[in-house]
C-alpha atoms as a PDB file:
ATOM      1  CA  UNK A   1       0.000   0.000   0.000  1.00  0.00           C
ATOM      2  CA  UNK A   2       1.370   3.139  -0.902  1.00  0.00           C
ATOM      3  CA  UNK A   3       1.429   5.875   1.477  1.00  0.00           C
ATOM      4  CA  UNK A   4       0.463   9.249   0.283  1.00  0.00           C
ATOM      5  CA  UNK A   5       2.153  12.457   2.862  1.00  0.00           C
ATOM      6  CA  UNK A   6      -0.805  15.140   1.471  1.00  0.00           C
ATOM      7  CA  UNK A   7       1.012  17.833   3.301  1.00  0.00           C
ATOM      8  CA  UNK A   8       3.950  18.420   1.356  1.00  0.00           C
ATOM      9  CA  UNK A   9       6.013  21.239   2.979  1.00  0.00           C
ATOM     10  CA  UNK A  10       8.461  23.402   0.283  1.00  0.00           C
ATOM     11  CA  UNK A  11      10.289  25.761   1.633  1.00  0.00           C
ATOM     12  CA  UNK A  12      11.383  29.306   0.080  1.00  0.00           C
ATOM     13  CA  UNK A  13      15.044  27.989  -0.995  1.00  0.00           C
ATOM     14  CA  UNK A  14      13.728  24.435  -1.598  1.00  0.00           C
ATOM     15  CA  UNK A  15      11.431  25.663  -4.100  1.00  0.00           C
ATOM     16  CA  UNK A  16      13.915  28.397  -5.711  1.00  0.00           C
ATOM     17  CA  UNK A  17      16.514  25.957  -5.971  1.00  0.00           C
ATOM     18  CA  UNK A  18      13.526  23.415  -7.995  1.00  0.00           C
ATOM     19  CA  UNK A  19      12.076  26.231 -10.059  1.00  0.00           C
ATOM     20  CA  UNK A  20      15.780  27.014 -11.457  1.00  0.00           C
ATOM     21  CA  UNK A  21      16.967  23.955 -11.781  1.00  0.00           C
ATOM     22  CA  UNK A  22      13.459  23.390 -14.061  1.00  0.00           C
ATOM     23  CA  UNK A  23      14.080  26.172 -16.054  1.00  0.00           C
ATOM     24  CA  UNK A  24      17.728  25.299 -16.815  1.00  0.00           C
ATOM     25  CA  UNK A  25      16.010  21.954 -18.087  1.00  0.00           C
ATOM     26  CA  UNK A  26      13.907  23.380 -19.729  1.00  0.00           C
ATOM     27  CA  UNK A  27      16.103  26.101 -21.729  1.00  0.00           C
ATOM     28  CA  UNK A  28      18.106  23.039 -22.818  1.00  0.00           C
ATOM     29  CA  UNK A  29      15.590  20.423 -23.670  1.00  0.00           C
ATOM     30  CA  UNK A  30      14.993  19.762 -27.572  1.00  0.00           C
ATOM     31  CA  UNK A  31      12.275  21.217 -29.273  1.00  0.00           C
ATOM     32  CA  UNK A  32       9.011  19.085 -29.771  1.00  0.00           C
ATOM     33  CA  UNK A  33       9.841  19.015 -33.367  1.00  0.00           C
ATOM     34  CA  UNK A  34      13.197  17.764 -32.988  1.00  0.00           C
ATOM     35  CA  UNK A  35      13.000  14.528 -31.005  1.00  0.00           C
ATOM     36  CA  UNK A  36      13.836  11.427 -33.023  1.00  0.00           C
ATOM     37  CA  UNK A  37      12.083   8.294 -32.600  1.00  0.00           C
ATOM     38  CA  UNK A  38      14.472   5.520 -31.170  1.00  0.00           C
ATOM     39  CA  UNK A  39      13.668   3.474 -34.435  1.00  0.00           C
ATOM     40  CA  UNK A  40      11.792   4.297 -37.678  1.00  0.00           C
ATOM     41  CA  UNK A  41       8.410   3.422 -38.180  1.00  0.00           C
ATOM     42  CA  UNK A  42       7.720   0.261 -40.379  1.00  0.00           C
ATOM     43  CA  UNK A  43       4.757   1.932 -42.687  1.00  0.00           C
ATOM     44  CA  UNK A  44       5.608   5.773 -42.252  1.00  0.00           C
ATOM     45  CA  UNK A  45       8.569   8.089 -43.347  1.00  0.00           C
ATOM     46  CA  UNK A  46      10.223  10.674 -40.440  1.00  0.00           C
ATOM     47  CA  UNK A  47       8.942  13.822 -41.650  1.00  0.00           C
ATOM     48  CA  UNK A  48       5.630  12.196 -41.559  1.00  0.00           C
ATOM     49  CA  UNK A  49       5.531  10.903 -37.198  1.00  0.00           C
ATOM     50  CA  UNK A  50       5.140  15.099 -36.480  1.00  0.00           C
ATOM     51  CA  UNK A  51       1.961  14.901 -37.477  1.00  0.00           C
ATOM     52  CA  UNK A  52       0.908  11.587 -36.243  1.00  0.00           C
ATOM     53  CA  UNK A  53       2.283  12.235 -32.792  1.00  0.00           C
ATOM     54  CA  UNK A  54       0.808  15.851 -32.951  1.00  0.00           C
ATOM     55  CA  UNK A  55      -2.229  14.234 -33.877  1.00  0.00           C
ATOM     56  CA  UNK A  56      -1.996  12.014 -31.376  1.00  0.00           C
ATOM     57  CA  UNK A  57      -1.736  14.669 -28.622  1.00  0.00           C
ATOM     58  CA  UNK A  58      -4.504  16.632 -29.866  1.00  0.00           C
ATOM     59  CA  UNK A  59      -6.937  13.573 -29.650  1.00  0.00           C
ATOM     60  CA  UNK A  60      -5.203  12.671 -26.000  1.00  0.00           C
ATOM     61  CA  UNK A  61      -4.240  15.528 -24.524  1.00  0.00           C
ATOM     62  CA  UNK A  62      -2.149  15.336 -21.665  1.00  0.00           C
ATOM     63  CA  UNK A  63       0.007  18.938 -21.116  1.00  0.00           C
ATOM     64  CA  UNK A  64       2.717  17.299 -18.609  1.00  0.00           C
ATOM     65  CA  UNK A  65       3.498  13.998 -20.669  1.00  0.00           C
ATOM     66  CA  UNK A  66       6.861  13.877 -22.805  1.00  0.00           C
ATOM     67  CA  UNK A  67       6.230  13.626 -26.497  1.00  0.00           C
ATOM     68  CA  UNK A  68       8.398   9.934 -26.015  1.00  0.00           C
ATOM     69  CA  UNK A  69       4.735   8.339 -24.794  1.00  0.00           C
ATOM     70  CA  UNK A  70       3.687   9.785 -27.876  1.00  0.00           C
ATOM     71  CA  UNK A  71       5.703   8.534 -30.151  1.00  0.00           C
ATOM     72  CA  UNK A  72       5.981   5.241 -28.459  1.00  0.00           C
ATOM     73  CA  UNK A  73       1.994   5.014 -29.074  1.00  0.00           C
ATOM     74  CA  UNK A  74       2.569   6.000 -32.596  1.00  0.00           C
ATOM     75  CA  UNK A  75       5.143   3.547 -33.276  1.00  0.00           C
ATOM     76  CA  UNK A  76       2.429   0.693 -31.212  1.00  0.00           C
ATOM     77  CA  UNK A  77      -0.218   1.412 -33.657  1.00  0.00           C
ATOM     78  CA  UNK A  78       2.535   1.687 -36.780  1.00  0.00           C
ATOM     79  CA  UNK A  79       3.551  -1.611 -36.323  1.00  0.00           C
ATOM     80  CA  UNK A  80       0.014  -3.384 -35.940  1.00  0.00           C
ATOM     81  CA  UNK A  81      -1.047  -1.353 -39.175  1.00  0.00           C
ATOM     82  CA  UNK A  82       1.865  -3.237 -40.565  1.00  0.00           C
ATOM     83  CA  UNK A  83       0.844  -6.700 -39.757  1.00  0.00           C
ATOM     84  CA  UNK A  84      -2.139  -6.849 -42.582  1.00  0.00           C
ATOM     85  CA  UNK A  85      -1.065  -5.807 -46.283  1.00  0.00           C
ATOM     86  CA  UNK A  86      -4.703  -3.774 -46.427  1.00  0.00           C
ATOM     87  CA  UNK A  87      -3.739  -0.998 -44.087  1.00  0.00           C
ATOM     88  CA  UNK A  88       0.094  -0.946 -44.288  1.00  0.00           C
ATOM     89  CA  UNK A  89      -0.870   2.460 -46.266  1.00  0.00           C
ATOM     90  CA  UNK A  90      -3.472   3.754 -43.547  1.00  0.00           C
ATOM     91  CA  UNK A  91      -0.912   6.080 -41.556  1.00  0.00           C
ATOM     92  CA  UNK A  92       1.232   7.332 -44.588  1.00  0.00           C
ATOM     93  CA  UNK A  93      -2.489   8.507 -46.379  1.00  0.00           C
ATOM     94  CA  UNK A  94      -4.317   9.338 -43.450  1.00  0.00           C
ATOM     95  CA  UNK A  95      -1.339  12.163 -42.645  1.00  0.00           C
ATOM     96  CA  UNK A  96      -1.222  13.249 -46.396  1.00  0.00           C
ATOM     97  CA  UNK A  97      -4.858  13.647 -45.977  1.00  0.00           C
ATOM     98  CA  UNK A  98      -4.667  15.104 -42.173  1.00  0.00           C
ATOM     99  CA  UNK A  99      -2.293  17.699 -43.737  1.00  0.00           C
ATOM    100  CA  UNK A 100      -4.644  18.163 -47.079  1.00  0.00           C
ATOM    101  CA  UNK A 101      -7.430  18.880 -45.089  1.00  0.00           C
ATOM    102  CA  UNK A 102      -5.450  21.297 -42.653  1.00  0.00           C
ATOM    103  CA  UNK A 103      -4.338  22.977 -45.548  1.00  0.00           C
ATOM    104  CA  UNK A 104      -7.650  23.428 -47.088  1.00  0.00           C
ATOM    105  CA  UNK A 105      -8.911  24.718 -43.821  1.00  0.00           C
ATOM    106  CA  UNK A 106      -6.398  26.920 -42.533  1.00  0.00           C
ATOM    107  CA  UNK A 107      -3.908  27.142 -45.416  1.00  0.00           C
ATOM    108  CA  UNK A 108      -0.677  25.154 -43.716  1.00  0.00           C
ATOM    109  CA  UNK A 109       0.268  21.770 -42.736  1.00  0.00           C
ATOM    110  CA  UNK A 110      -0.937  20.531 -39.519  1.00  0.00           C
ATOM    111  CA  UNK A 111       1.931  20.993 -37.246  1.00  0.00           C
ATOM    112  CA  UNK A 112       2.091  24.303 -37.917  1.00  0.00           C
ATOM    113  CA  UNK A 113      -1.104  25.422 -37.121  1.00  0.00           C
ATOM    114  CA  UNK A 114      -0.173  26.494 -33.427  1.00  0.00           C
ATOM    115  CA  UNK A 115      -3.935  26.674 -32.012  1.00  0.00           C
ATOM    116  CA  UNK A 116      -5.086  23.943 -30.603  1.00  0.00           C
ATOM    117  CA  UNK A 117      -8.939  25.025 -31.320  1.00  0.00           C
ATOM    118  CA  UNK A 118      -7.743  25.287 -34.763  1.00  0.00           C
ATOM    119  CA  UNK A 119      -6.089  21.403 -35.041  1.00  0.00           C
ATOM    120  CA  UNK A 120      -9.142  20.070 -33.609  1.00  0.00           C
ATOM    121  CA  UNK A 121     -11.341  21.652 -36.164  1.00  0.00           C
ATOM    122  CA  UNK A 122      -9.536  20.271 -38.658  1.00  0.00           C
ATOM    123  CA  UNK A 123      -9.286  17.040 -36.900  1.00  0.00           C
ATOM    124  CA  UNK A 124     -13.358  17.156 -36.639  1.00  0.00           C
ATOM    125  CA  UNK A 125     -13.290  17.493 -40.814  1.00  0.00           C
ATOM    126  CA  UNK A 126     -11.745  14.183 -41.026  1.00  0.00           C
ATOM    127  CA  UNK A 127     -13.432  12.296 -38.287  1.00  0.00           C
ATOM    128  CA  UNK A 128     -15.549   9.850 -40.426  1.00  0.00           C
ATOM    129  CA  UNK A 129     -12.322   8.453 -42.437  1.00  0.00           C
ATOM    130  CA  UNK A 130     -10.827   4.870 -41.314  1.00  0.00           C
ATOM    131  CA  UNK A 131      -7.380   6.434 -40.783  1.00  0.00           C
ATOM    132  CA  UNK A 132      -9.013   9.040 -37.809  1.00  0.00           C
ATOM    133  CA  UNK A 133     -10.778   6.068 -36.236  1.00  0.00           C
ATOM    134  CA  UNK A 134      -7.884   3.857 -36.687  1.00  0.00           C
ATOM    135  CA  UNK A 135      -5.730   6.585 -34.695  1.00  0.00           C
ATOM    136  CA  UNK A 136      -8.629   7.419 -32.321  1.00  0.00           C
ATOM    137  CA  UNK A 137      -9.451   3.746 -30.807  1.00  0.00           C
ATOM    138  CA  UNK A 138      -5.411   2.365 -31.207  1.00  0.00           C
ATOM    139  CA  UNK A 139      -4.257   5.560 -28.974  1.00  0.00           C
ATOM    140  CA  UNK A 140      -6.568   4.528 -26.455  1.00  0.00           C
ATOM    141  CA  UNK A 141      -4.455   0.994 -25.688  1.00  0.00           C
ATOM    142  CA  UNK A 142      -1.238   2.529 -27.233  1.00  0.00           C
ATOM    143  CA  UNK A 143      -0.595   5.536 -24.930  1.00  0.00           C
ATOM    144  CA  UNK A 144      -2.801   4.651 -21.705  1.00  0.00           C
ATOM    145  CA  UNK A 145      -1.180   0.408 -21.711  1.00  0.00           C
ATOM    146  CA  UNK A 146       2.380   2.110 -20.970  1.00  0.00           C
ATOM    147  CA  UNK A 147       3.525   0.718 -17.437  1.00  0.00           C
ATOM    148  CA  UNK A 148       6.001   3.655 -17.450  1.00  0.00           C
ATOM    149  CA  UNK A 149       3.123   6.202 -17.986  1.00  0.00           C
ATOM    150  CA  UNK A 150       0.605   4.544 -14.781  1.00  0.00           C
ATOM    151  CA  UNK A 151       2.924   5.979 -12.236  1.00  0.00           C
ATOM    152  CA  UNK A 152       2.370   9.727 -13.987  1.00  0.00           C
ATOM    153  CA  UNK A 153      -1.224   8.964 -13.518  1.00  0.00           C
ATOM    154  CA  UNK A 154      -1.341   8.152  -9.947  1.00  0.00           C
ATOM    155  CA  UNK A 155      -2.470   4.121 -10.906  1.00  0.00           C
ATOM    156  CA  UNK A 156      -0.397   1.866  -9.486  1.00  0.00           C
ATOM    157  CA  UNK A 157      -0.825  -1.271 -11.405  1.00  0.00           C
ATOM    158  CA  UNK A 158      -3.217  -4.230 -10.687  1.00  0.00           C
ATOM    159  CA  UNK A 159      -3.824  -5.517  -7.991  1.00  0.00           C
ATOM    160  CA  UNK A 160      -5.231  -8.978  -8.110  1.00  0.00           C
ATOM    161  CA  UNK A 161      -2.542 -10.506  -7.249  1.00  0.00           C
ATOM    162  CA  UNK A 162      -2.057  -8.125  -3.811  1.00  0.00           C
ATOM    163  CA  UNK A 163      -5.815  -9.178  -2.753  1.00  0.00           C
ATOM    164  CA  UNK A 164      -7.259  -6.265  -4.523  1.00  0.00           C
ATOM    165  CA  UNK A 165      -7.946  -2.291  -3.994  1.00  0.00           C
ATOM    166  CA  UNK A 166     -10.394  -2.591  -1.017  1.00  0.00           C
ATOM    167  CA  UNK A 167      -7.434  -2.511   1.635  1.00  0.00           C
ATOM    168  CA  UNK A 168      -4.694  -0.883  -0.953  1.00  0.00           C
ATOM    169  CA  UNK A 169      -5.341   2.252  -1.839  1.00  0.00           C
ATOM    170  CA  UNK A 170      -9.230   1.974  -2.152  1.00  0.00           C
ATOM    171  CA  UNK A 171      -9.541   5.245  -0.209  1.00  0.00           C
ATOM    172  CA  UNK A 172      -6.558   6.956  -1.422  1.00  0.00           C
ATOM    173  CA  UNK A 173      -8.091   9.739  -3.387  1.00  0.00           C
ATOM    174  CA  UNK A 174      -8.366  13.069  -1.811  1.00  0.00           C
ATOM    175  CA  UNK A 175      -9.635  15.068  -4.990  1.00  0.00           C
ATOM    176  CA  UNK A 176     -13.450  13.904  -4.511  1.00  0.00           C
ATOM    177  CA  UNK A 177     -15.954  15.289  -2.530  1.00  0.00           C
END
């Protein structure tokens, strides 16, 4: 059972000393843009995984997670679409059309439309094709069956095996009413 300390106590230099030490991070850190994949995608070319993994956060949004649960969602669902020789082409045409339609709507590719009001409206134009309801229901599994992710989440993993939630963390929430 994990124990949860709801009082946490930061002091003035404590939290100076986290705050700069974030922002030194983050002044280094790679743009969104520019992070690789660890291996190319079986059924999709490089420039093309910007727009599936921006598509990807648009449909899941999640502001504190690292583009690498992304892209290691992107890569899940690239290599199922690989497995069967009639949608090996789904991701590379669905993102040629993601990007047709965003340029038809707002006159530039995809990832460069910087509002996120303005990506889902084009994502809305395109809800009805395979390729959006291919990426919609494989994300689902994809991003949210990453063990490394539950911890970000506050879920600490089944249970079954400890004799189940009702004396583990059954009570552990302190966000409801």
């Amino acid at each position: 059972m994990r124990m949860v300390d709801k009082a946490t106590r930061l002091g003035r230099r404590e939290f100076l000393r986290t705050t700069a030490s974030a922002a030194a991070v983050v002044a280094v850190a790679p743009t969104v843009s520019g992070e690789a994949l660890a291996e190319p995608l079986k059924t999709v070319a490089s420039p093309t995984v910007g727009t599936l993994v921006q598509m990807a956060r648009d449909l899941y949004p999640h502001d504190a997670l690292p583009n690498k649960f992304y892209q290691t969602a992107v890569a899940i669902i690239d290599t199922q679409v690989a497995e069967s020789p009639a949608t090996i082409n789904l991701l590379a045409d669905g993102a040629a059309e993601l990007d047709a339609a965003a340029k038809k709507l707002k006159g530039m590719p995809y990832t460069a439309i910087a509002n996120e009001a303005d990506r889902v409206a084009v994502l809305r134009s395109i809800e009805s094709t395979p390729f959006f309801s291919r990426m919609r229901s494989g994300m689902v599994t994809a991003l949210y069956d990453q063990h490394t992710l539950w911890v970000k989440f506050g879920y600490e993993g089944p249970s079954f095996e400890n004799g189940g939630y009702l004396h583990r963390g059954f009570n552990d929430l302190d966000w409801l009413p």
